[in-house]
Each structure stands twice: as structure tokens, then as C-alpha cells.
N, C-alpha and C. Protein backbone atom coordinates (compact mmCIF):
# COMPACT_ATOMS: atom_id res chain seq x y z
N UNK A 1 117.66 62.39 105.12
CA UNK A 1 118.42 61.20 105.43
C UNK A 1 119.32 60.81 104.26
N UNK A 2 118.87 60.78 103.16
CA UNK A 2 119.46 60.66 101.63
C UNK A 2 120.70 61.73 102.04
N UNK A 3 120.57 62.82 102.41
CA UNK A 3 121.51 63.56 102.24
C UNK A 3 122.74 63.49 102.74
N UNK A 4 122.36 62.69 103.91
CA UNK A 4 123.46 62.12 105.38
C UNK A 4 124.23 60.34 104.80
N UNK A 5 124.03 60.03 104.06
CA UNK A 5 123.95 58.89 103.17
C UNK A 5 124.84 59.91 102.29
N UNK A 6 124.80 60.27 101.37
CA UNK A 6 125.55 60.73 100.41
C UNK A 6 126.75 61.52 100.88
N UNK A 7 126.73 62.36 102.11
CA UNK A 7 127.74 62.83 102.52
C UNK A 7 128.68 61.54 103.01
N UNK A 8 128.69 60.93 103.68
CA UNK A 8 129.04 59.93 104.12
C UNK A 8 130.39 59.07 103.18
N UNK A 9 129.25 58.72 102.22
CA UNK A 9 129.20 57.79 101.11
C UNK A 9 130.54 58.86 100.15
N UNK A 10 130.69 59.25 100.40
CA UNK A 10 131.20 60.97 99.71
C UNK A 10 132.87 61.22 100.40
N UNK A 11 132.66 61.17 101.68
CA UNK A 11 133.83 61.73 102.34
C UNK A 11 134.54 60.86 103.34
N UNK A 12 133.60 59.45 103.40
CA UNK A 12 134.37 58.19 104.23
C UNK A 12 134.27 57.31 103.58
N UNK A 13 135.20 57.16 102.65
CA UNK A 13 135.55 56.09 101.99
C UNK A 13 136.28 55.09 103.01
N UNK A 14 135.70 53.94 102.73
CA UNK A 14 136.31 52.52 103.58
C UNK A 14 136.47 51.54 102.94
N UNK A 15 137.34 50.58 103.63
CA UNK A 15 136.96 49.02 102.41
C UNK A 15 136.07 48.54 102.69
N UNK A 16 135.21 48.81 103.81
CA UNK A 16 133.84 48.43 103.87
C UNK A 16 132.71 49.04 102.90
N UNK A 17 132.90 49.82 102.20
CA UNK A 17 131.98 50.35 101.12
C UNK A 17 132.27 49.34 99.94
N UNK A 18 133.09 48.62 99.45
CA UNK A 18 133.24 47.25 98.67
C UNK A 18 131.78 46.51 99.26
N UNK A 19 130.90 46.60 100.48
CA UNK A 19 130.34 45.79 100.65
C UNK A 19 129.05 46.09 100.50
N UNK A 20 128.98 47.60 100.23
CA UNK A 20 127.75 47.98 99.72
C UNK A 20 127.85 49.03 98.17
N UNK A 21 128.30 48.13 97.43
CA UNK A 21 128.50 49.16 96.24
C UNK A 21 127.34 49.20 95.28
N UNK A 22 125.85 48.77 95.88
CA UNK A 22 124.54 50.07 95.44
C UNK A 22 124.43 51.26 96.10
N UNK A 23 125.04 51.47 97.39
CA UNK A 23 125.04 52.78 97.92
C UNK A 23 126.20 53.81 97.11
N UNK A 24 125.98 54.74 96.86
CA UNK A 24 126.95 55.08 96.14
C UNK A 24 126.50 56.90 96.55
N UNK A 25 126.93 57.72 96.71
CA UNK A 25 127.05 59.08 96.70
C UNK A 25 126.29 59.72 95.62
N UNK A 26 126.48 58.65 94.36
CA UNK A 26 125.75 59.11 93.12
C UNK A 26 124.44 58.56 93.17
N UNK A 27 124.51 57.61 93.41
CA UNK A 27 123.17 56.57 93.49
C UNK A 27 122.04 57.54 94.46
N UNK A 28 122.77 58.29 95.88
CA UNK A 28 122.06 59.35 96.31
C UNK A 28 121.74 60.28 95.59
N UNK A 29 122.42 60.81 94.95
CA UNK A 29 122.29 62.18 94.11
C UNK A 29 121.34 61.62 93.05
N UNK A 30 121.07 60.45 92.66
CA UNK A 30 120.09 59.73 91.36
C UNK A 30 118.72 59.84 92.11
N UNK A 31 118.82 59.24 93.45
CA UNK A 31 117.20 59.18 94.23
C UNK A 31 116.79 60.77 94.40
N UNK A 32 117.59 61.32 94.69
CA UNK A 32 117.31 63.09 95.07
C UNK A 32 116.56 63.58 94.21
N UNK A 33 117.05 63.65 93.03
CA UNK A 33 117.01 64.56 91.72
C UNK A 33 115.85 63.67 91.18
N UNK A 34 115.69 62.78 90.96
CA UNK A 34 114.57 61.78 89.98
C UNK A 34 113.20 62.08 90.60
N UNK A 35 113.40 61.83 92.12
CA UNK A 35 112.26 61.57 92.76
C UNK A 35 111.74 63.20 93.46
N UNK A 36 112.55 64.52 93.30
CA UNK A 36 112.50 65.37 93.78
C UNK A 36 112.45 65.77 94.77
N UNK A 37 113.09 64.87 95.42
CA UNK A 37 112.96 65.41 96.87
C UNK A 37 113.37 66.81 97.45
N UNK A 38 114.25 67.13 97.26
CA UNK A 38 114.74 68.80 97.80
C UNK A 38 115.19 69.74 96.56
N UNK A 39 113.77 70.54 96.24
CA UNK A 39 113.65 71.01 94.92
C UNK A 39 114.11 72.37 95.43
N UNK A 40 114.89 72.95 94.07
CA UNK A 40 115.81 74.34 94.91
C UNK A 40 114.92 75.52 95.23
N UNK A 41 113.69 75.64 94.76
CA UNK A 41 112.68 76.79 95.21
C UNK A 41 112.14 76.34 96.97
N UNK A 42 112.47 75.65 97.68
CA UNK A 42 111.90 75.46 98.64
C UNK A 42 111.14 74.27 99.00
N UNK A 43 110.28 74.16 100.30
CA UNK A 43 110.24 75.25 101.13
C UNK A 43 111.52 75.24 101.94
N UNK A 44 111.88 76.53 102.20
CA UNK A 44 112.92 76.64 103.06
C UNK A 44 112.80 76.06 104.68
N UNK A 45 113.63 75.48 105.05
CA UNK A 45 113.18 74.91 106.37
C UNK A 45 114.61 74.56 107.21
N UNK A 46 115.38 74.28 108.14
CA UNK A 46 116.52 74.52 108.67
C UNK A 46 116.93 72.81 108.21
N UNK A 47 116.41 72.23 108.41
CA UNK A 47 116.72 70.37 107.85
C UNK A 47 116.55 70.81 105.89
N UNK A 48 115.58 71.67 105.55
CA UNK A 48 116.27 71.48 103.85
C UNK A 48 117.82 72.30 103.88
N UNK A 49 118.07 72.97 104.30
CA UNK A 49 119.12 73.63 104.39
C UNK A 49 120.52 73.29 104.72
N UNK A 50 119.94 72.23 106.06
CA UNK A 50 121.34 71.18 105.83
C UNK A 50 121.34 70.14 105.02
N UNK A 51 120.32 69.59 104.45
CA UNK A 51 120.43 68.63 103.78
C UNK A 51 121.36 69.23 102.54
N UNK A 52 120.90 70.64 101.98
CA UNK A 52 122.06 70.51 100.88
C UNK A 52 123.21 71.51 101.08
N UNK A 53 122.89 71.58 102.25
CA UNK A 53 124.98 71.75 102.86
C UNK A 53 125.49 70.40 102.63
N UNK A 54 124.96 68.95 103.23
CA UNK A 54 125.10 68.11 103.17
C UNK A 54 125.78 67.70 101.26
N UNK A 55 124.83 67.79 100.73
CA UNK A 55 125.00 67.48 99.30
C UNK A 55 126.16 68.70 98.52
N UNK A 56 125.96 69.72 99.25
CA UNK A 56 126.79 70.79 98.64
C UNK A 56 128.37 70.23 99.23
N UNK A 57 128.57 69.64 100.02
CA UNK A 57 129.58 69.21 101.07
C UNK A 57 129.98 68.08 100.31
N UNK A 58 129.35 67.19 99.87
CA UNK A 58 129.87 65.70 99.42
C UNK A 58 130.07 65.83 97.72
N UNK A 59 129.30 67.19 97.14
CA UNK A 59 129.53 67.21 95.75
C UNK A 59 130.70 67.76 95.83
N UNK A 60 131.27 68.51 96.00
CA UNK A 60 132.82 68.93 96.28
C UNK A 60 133.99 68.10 96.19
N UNK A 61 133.87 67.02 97.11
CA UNK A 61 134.59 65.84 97.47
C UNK A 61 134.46 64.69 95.69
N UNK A 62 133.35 64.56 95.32
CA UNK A 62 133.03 64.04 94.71
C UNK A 62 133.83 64.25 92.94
N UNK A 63 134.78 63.87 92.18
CA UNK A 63 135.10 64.54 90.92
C UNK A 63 134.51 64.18 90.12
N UNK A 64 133.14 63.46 90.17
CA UNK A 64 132.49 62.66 89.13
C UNK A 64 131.10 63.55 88.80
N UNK A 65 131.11 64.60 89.60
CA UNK A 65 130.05 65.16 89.73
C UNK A 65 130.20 66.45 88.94
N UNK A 66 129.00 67.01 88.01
CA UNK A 66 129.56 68.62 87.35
C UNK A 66 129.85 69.32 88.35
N UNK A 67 130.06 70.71 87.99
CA UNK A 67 130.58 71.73 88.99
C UNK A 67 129.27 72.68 88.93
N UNK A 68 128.66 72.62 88.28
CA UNK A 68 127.37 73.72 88.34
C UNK A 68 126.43 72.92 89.10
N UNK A 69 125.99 71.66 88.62
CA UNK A 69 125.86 70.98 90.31
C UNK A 69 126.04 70.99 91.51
N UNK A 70 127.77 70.67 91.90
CA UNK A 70 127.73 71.46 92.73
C UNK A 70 127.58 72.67 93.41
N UNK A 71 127.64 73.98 92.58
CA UNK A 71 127.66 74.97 92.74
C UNK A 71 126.27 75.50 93.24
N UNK A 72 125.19 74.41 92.49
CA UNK A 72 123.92 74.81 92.92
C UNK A 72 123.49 74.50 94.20
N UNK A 73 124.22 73.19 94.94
CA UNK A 73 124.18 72.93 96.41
C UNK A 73 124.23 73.78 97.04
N UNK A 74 125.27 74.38 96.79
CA UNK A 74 125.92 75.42 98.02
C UNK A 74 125.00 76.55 97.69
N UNK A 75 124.77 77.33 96.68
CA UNK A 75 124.00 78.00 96.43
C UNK A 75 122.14 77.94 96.88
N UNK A 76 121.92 77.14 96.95
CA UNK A 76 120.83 76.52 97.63
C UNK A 76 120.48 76.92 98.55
N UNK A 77 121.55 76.58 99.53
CA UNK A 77 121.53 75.84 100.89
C UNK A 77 122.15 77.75 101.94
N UNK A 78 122.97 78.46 100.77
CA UNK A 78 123.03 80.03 101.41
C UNK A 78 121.71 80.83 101.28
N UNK A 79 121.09 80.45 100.01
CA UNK A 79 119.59 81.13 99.72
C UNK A 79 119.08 80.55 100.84
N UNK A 80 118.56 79.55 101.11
CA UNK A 80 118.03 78.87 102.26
C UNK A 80 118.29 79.57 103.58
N UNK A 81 119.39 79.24 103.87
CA UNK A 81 120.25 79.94 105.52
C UNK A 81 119.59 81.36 105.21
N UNK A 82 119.80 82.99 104.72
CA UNK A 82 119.64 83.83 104.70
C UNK A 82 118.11 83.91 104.48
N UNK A 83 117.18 83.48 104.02
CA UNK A 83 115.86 83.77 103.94
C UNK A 83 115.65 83.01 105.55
N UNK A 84 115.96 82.17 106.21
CA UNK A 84 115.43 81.86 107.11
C UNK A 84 115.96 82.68 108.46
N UNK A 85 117.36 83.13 107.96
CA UNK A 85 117.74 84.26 109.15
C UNK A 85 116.77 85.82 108.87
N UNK A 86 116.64 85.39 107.61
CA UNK A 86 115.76 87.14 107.91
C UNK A 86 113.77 86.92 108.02
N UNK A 87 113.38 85.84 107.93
CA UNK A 87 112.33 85.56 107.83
C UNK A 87 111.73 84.71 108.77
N UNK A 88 112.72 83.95 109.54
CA UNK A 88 112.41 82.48 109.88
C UNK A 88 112.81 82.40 111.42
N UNK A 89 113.75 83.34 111.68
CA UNK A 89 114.60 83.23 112.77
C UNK A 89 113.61 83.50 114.33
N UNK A 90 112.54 84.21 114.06
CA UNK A 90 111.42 84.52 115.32
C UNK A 90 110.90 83.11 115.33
N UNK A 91 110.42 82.97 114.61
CA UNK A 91 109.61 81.16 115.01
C UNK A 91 110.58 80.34 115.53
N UNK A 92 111.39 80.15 115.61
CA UNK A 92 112.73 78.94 115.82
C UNK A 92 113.10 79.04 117.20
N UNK A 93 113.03 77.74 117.88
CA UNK A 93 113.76 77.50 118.83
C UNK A 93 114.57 77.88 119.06
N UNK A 94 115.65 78.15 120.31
CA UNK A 94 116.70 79.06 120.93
C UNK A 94 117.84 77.67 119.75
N UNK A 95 117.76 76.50 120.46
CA UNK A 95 118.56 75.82 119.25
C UNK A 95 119.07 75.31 118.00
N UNK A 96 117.12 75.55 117.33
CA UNK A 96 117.61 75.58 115.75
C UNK A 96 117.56 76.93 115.65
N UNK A 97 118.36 78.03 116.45
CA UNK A 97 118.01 79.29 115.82
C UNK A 97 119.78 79.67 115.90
N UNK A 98 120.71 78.53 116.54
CA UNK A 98 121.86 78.63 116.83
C UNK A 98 122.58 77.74 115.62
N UNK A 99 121.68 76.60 115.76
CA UNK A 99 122.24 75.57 114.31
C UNK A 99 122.52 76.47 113.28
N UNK A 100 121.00 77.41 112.76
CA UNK A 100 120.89 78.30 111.67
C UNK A 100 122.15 79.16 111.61
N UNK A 101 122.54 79.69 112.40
CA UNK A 101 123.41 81.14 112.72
C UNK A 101 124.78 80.03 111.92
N UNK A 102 125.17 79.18 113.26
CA UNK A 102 126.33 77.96 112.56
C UNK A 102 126.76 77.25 111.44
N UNK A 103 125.18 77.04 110.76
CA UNK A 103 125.30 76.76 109.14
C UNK A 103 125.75 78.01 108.78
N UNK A 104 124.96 78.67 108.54
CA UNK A 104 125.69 80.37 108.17
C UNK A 104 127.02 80.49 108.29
N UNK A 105 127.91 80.03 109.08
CA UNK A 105 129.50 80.27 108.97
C UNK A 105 129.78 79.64 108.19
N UNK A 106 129.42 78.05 108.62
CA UNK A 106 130.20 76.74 107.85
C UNK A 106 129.67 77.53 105.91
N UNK A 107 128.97 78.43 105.91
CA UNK A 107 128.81 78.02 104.86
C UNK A 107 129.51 79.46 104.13
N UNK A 108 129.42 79.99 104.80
CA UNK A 108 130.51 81.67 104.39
C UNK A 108 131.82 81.20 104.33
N UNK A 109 132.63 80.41 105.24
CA UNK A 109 133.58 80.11 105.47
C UNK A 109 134.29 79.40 104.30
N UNK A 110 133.37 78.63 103.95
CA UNK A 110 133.78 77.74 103.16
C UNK A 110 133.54 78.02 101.50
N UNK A 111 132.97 79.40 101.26
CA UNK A 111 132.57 80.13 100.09
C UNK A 111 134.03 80.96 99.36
N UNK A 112 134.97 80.87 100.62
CA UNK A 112 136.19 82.04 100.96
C UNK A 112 137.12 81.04 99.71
């Protein structure tokens, strides 16, 4: 959810964000990292995977943010996608087994 919050916070800037300026993109990226929530060894799971497409997605946008930071999002989140297409993909629903395939573009695509 943090992650959907930071993308957000990241890529829709409004003048309504004047009205919440403790939410902050960074302020996400501060709860993430402190409290550990999505640590880059795993476990791999199709929601950790978007979550840091998510974060890999809004650190981009973001110029306040390092670049090896970002770099580790995206990097993450392809380790993630590919261990779960070659490992993960029999257990999975017909629909998170389509999400999976779809992250996989968005995330090749956007590597180009």
C-alpha cells in the first residue's frame, strides 16, 4: 500500500498535495526502508514485485532521489518477475499468472 502512496505521491502532483505535505513520496521511501518492509532478498511474491515496480516507477519521476536507488527498484522488481516466471508461475492463478507475464513487459520495456 506504501508503495501505491508513493507512486502516486510521485507522479500526480496536485495543488491538493499542499494539503497533505506529511505525505510525501520520500516520507514513503523513509517508512519502507527504516521499517523494512520490502527487503530486496525477498520473499518473492507477485504484490512484492509490483510494489517495487511501483517504487522503481515513482523513483524515476522523483530527482531528489539517488540513482542507485533507483536502479535498485527496478532491479528488484526484474529479479522478482523472472524467479517467479521460472519458479512461481505453476502455483498462480490463470490471472496473477497474466499480471506476472504484463509486469514482465512494463518492465523490459521500460529497461530499453
Amino acid at each position: 500500500m506504501v508503495s501505491i502512496i508513493c507512486a502516486t505521491c510521485a507522479t500526480l502532483r496536485r495543488r491538493s498535495h499542499n494539503d497533505y505535505d506529511g505525505v510525501t513520496a520520500e516520507s514513503c521511501y523513509e517508512v519502507i526502508e527504516l521499517d523494512g518492509l520490502l527487503p530486496s532478498n525477498g520473499p518473492y511474491s507477485l504484490d512484492w514485485c509490483v510494489a517495487k515496480y511501483n517504487l522503481s516507477a515513482s523513483s524515476h519521476a522523483l530527482p531528489t532521489l539517488p540513482l542507485a536507488q533507483a536502479n535498485r527498484y527496478t532491479t528488484d522488481a526484474q529479479l522478482g518477475v523472472k524467479h517467479l516466471l521460472h519458479h512461481g508461475a505453476a502455483q498462480m492463478s490463470l490471472i496473477d499468472d497474466q499480471l506476472l507475464k504484463r509486469l514482465y513487459w512494463l518492465l523490459i520495456v521500460g529497461d530499453m
